[in-house]
Protein backbone atom coordinates (compact mmCIF):
# COMPACT_ATOMS: atom_id res chain seq x y z
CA UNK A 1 4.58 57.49 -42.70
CA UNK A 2 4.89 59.99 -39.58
CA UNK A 3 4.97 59.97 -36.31
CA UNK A 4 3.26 62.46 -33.75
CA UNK A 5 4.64 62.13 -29.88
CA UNK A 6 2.93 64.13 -27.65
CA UNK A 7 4.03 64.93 -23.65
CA UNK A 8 4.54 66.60 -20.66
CA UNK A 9 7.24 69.37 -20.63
CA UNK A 10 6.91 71.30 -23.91
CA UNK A 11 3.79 74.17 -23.64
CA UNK A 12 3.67 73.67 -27.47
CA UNK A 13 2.29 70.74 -27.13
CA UNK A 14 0.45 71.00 -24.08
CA UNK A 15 -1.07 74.22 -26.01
CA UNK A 16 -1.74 72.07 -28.70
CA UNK A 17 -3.51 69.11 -26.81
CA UNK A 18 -5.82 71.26 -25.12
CA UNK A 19 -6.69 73.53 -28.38
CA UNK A 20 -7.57 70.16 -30.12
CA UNK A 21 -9.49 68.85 -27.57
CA UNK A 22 -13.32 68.34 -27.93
CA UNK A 23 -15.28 71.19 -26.07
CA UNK A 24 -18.18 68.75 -26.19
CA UNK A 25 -19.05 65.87 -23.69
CA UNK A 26 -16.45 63.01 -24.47
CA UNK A 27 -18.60 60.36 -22.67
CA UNK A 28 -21.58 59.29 -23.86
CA UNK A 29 -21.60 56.03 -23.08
CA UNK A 30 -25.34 55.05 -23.67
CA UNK A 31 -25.50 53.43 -27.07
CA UNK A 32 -22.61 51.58 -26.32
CA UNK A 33 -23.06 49.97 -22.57
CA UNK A 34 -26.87 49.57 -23.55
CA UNK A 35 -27.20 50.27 -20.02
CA UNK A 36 -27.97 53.66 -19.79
CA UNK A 37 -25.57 54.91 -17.51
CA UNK A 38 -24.69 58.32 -16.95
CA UNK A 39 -21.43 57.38 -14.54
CA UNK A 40 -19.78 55.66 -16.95
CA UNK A 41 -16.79 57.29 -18.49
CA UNK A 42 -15.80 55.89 -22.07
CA UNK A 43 -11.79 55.80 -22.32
CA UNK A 44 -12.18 54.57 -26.09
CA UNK A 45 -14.21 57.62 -27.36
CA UNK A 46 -12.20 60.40 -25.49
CA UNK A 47 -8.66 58.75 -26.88
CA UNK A 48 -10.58 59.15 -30.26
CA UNK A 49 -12.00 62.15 -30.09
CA UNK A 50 -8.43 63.31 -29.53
CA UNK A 51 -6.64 61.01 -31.73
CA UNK A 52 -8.90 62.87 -34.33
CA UNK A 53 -8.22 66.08 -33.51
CA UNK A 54 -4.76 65.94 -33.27
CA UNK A 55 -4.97 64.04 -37.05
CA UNK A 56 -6.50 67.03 -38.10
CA UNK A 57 -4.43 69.55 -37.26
CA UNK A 58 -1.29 68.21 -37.56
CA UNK A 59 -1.89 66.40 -41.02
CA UNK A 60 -0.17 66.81 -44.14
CA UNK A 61 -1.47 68.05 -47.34
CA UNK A 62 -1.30 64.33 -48.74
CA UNK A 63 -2.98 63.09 -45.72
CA UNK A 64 -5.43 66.22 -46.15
CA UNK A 65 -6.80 64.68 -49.25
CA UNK A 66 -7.61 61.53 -47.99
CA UNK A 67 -11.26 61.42 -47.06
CA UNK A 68 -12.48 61.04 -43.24
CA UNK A 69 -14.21 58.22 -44.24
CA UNK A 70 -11.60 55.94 -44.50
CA UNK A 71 -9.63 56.53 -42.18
CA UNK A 72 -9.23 54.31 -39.42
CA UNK A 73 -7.87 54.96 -35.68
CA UNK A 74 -6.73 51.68 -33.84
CA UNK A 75 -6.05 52.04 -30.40
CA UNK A 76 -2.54 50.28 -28.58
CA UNK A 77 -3.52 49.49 -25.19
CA UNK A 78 -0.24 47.86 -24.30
CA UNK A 79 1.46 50.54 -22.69
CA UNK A 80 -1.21 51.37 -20.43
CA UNK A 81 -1.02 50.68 -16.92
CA UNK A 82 -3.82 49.65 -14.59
CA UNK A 83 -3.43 49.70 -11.17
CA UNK A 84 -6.41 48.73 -8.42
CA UNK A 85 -6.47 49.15 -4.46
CA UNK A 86 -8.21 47.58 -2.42
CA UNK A 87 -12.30 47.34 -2.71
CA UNK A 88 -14.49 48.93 0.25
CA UNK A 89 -17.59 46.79 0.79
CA UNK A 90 -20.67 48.19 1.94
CA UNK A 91 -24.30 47.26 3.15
CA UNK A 92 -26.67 50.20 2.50
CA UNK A 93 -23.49 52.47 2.33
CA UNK A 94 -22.13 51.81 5.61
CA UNK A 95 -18.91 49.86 5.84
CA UNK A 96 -19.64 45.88 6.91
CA UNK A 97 -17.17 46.59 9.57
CA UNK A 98 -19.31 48.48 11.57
CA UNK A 99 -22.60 46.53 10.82
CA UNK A 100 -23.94 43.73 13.19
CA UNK A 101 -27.15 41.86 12.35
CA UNK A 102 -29.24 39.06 13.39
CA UNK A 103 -29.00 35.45 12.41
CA UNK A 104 -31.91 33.70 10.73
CA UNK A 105 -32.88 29.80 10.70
CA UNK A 106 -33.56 27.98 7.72
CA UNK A 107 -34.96 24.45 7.00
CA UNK A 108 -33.88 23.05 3.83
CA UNK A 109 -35.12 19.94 4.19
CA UNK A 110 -36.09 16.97 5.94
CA UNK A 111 -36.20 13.13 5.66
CA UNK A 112 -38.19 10.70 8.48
CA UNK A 113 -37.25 7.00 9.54
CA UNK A 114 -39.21 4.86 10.99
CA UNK A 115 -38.49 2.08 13.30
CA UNK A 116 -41.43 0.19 14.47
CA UNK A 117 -39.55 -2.91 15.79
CA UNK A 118 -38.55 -3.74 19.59
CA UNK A 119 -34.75 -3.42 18.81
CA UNK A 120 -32.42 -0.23 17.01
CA UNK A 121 -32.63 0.06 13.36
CA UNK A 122 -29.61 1.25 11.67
CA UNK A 123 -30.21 3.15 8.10
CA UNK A 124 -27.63 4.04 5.52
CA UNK A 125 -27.72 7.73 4.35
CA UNK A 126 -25.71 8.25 1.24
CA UNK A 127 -25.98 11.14 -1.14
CA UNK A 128 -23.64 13.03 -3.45
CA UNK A 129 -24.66 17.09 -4.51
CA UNK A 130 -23.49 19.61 -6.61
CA UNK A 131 -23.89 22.98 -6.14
CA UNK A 132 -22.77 26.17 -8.53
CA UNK A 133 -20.92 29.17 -7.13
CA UNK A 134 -22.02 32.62 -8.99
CA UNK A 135 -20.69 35.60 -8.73
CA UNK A 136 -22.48 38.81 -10.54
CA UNK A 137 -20.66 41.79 -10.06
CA UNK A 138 -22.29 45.33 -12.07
CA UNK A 139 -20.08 48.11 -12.59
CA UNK A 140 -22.26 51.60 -11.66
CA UNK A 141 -20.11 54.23 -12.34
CA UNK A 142 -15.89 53.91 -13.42
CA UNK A 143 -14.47 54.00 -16.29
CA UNK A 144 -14.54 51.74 -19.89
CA UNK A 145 -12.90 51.21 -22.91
CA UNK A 146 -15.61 50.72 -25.06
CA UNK A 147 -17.57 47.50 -23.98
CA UNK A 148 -14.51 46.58 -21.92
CA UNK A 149 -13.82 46.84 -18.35
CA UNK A 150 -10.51 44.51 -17.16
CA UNK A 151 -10.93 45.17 -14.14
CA UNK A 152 -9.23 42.98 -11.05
CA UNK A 153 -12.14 43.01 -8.15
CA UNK A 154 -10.53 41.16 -4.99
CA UNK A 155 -12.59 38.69 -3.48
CA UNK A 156 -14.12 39.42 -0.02
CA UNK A 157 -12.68 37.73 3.09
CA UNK A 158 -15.67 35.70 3.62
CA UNK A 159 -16.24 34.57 0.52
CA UNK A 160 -12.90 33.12 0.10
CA UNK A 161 -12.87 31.73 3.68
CA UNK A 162 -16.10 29.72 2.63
CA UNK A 163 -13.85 27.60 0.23
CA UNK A 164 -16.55 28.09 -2.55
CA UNK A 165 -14.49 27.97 -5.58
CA UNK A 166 -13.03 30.93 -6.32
CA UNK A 167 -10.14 32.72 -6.17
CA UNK A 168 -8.68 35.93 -4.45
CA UNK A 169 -9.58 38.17 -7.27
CA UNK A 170 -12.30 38.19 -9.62
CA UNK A 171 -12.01 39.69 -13.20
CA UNK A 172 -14.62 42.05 -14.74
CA UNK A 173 -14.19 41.71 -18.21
CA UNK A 174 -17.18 44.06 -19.87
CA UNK A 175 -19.68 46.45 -18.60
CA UNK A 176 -23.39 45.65 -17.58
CA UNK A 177 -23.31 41.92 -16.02
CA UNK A 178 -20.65 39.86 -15.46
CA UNK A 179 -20.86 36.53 -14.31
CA UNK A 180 -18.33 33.81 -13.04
CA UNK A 181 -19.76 30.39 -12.14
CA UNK A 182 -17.60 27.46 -10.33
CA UNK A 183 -19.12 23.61 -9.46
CA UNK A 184 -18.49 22.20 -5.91
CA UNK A 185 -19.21 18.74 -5.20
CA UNK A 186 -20.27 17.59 -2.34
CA UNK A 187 -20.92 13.52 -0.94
CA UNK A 188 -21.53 12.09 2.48
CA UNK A 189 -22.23 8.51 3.83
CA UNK A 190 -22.98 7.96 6.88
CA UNK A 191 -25.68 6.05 9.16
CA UNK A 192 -28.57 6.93 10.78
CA UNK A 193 -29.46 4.75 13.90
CA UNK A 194 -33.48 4.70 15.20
CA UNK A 195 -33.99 3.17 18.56
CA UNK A 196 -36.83 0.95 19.38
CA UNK A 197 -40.44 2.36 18.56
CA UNK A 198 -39.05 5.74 17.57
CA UNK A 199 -39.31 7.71 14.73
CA UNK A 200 -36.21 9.72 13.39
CA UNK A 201 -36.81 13.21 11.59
CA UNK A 202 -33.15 14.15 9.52
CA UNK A 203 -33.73 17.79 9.21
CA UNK A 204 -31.32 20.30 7.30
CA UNK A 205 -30.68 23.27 9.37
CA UNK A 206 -28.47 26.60 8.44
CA UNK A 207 -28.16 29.93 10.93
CA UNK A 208 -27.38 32.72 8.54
CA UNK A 209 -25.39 35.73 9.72
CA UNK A 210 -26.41 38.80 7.83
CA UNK A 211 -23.28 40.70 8.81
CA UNK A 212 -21.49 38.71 6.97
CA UNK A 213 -23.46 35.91 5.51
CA UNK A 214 -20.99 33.36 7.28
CA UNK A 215 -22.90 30.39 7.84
CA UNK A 216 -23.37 28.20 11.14
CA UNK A 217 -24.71 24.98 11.89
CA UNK A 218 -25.79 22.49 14.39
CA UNK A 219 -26.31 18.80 14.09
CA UNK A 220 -28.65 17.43 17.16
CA UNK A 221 -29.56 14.41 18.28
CA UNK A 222 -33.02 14.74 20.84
CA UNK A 223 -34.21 11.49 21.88
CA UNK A 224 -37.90 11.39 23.09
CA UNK A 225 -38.90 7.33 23.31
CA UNK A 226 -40.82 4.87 25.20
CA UNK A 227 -37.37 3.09 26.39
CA UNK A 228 -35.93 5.21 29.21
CA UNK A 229 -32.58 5.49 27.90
CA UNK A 230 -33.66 6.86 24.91
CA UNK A 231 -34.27 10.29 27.47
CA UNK A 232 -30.89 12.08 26.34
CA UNK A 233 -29.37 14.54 24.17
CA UNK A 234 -26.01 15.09 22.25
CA UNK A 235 -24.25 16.61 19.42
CA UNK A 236 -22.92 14.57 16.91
CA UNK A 237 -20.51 16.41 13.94
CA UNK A 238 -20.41 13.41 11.13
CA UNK A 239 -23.20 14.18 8.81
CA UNK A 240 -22.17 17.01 6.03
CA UNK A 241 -24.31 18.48 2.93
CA UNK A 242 -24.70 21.53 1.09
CA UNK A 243 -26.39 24.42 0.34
CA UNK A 244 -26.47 27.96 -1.44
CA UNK A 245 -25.93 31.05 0.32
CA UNK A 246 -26.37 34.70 -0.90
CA UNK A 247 -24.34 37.50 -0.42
CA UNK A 248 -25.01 41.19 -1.86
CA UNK A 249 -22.62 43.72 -1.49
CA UNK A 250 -22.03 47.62 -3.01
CA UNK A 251 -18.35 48.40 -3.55
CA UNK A 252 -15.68 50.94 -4.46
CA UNK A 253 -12.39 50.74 -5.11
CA UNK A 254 -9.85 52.91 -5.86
CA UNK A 255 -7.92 53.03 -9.30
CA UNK A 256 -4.94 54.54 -11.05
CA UNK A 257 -3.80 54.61 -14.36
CA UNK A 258 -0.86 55.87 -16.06
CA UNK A 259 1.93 55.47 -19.74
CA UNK A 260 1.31 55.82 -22.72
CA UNK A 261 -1.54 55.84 -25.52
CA UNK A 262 -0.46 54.90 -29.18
CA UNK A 263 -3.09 55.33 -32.42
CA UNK A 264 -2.27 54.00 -35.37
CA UNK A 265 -4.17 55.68 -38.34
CA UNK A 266 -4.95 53.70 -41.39
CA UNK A 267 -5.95 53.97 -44.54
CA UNK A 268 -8.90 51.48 -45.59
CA UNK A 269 -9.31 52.34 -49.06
CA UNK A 270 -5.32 51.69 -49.65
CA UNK A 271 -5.14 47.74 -48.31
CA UNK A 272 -5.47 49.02 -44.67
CA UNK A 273 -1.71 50.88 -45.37
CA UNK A 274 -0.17 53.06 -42.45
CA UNK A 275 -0.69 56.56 -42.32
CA UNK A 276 0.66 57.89 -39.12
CA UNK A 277 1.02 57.27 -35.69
CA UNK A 278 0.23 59.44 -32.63
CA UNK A 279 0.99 58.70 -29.22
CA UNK A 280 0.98 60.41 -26.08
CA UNK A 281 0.63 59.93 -22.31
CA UNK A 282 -2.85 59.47 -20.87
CA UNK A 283 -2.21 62.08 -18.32
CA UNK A 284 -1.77 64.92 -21.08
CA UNK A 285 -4.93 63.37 -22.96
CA UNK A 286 -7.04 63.40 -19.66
CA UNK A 287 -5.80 66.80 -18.55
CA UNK A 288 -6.83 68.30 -22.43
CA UNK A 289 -10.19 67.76 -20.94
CA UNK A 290 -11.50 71.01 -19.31
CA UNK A 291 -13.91 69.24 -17.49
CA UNK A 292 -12.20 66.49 -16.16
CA UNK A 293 -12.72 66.64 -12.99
CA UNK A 294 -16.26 66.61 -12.94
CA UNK A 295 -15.82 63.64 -14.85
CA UNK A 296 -14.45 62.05 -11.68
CA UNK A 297 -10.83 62.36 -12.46
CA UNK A 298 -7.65 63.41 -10.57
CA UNK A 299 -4.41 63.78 -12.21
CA UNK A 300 -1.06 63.81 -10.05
CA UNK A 301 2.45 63.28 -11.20
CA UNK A 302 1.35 61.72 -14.36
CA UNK A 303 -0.89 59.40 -12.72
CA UNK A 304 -4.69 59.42 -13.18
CA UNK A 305 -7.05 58.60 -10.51
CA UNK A 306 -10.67 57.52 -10.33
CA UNK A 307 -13.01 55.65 -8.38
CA UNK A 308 -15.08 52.51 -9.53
CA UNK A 309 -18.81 51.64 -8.19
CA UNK A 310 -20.95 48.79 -8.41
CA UNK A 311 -22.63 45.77 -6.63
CA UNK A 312 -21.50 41.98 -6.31
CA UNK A 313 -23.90 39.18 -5.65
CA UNK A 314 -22.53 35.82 -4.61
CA UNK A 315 -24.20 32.30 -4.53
CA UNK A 316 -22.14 29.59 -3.37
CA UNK A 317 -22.18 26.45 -1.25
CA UNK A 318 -20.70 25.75 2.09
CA UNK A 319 -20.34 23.40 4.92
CA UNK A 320 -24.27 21.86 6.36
CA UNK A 321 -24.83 19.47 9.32
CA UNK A 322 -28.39 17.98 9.83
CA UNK A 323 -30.56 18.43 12.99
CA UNK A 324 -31.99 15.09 14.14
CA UNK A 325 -34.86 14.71 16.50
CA UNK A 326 -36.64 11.53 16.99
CA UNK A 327 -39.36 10.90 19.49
CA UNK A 328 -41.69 8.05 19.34
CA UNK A 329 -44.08 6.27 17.34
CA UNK A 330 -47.48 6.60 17.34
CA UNK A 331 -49.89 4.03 18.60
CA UNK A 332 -53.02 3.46 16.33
């Protein structure tokens, strides 16, 4: 068994990594996203592709004579680091900072008491909910590792202020969909009091700000009955629900990656035995490219750079109050 280090700082080597390196396109990443994408730069196949070459040029003449087909290149993953900034949300490609947008109204439902006596009814209102937070998040254009993504997406502001269940930082695991679902409870009992020949509508009210898809609400008591002091109107606060809101944002974030790549060749034939090990730093492997940067990478002091796109979709519940007007009853 041999092993085969390869770095900055000698030009044999860096000679050597970029004579070996494929001339072809390193990233076709169709077959294996089975999404199509174009922007989607495998890490897997270009570590191979020069895993393979380096095998082949820097093999022995036992190693010679063992046939391609059983060899096997496994990929150590360990010493690679992964570092991402901050995302940049967008609407339409314009930062949310700078975009202001109506609020909408939205009746989710509504419930109706009846009091058809000559003195206040009092009715009990008691319900429990659950809702399910979602997040979807779609990576457009980045980088893989085969199927794999591990990336660390932080949260936005909102969503996190909304107390929906999840946490600062969401982790995208794969490439095409990924999906993280949480379950928020919610229960209220309260009372509902009717004056005198009046009839109570309970009505479920929301104010959506598309800005930021923060969510408002009002709770409203209007009085409209045939005993004068029925003729008033206040706020109350004590009656809570839920609901689901949507929120659909493009982002990109910033990443960097740096260390080192090891590949372990085996043979399959002989019980899976060691043949060699190569290993260099992912900035040398990266720079062997001669098109890398129209591959969407920058490479300073050993550090690679690149920039991840996609969308994120969030569904969650969050804090309701019901809109109660009553007026009264008809006369038949």
């Amino acid at each position: 068994m041999r092993e085969t280090k390869f770095s900055g700082g000698s030009d044999r080597n860096e000679k050597l990594i970029s004579d070996v390196m494929p001339a072809t396109d390193p990233l076709n990443t169709t077959n294996l996203s089975g999404t199509g994408s174009k922007e989607l730069v495998d890490l897997e196949v270009i570590v191979l592709n020069w895993a393979k070459q380096i095998f082949d040029v820097t093999k022995t003449k036992a190693e010679a004579k063992i046939n391609k087909k059983f060899l096997q290149y496994n990929i150590n993953w360990s010493h690679l680091f992964n570092e991402s900034l901050e995302p940049i949300y967008t609407i339409g490609d314009v930062d949310v900072r700078n975009v202001r947008q109506s609020k909408d109204e939205q009746s989710l439902f509504k419930s109706t008491f009846t009091n058809t006596t000559e003195r206040e009814q009092e009715y009990s209102f008691k319900t429990e909910r659950s809702t399910r937070s979602a997040a979807t998040v779609i990576i457009e254009k980045g980088v893989c590792r085969g199927v794999e993504m591990a990336l660390k997406l932080k949260t936005p502001g909102e969503v996190v202020e909304a107390n929906a269940g999840f946490s600062t930082e969401l982790m995208v695991m794969n490439i095409g969909e990924n999906r993280i679902e949480e379950e928020l409870v919610w229960g209220v009992d309260s009372t509902v009091r009717v004056p005198p020949l009046c009839e109570t509508v309970a009505e479920l009210i929301i104010l959506e700000d598309h800005q930021t898809r923060l969510v408002f609400f009002v709770l409203q008591l209007s009085l409209n009955c045939l005993h004068p002091i029925c003729n008033v109107l206040f706020v109350s606060t004590n009656k809570t629900y839920s609901t689901k809101l949507y929120f659909y944002r493009k982002f990109s974030i910033e990443s960097h990656m740096s260390g080192r790549i090891i590949v372990t060749v085996t043979n399959i034939k002989d019980n899976n035995s060691l043949v060699t090990i190569i290993e260099g730093k992912v900035a040398d492997i990266i720079r062997g490219i001669t098109n890398y940067s129209s591959l969407g990478f920058t490479i300073q002091n050993d550090v690679v750079s690149y920039t991840m796109k996609g969308t994120c979709k969030f569904k969650y519940g969050v804090e309701q109050k019901v809109k109660i007007t009553e007026h009264p009853v008809r006369k038949y």
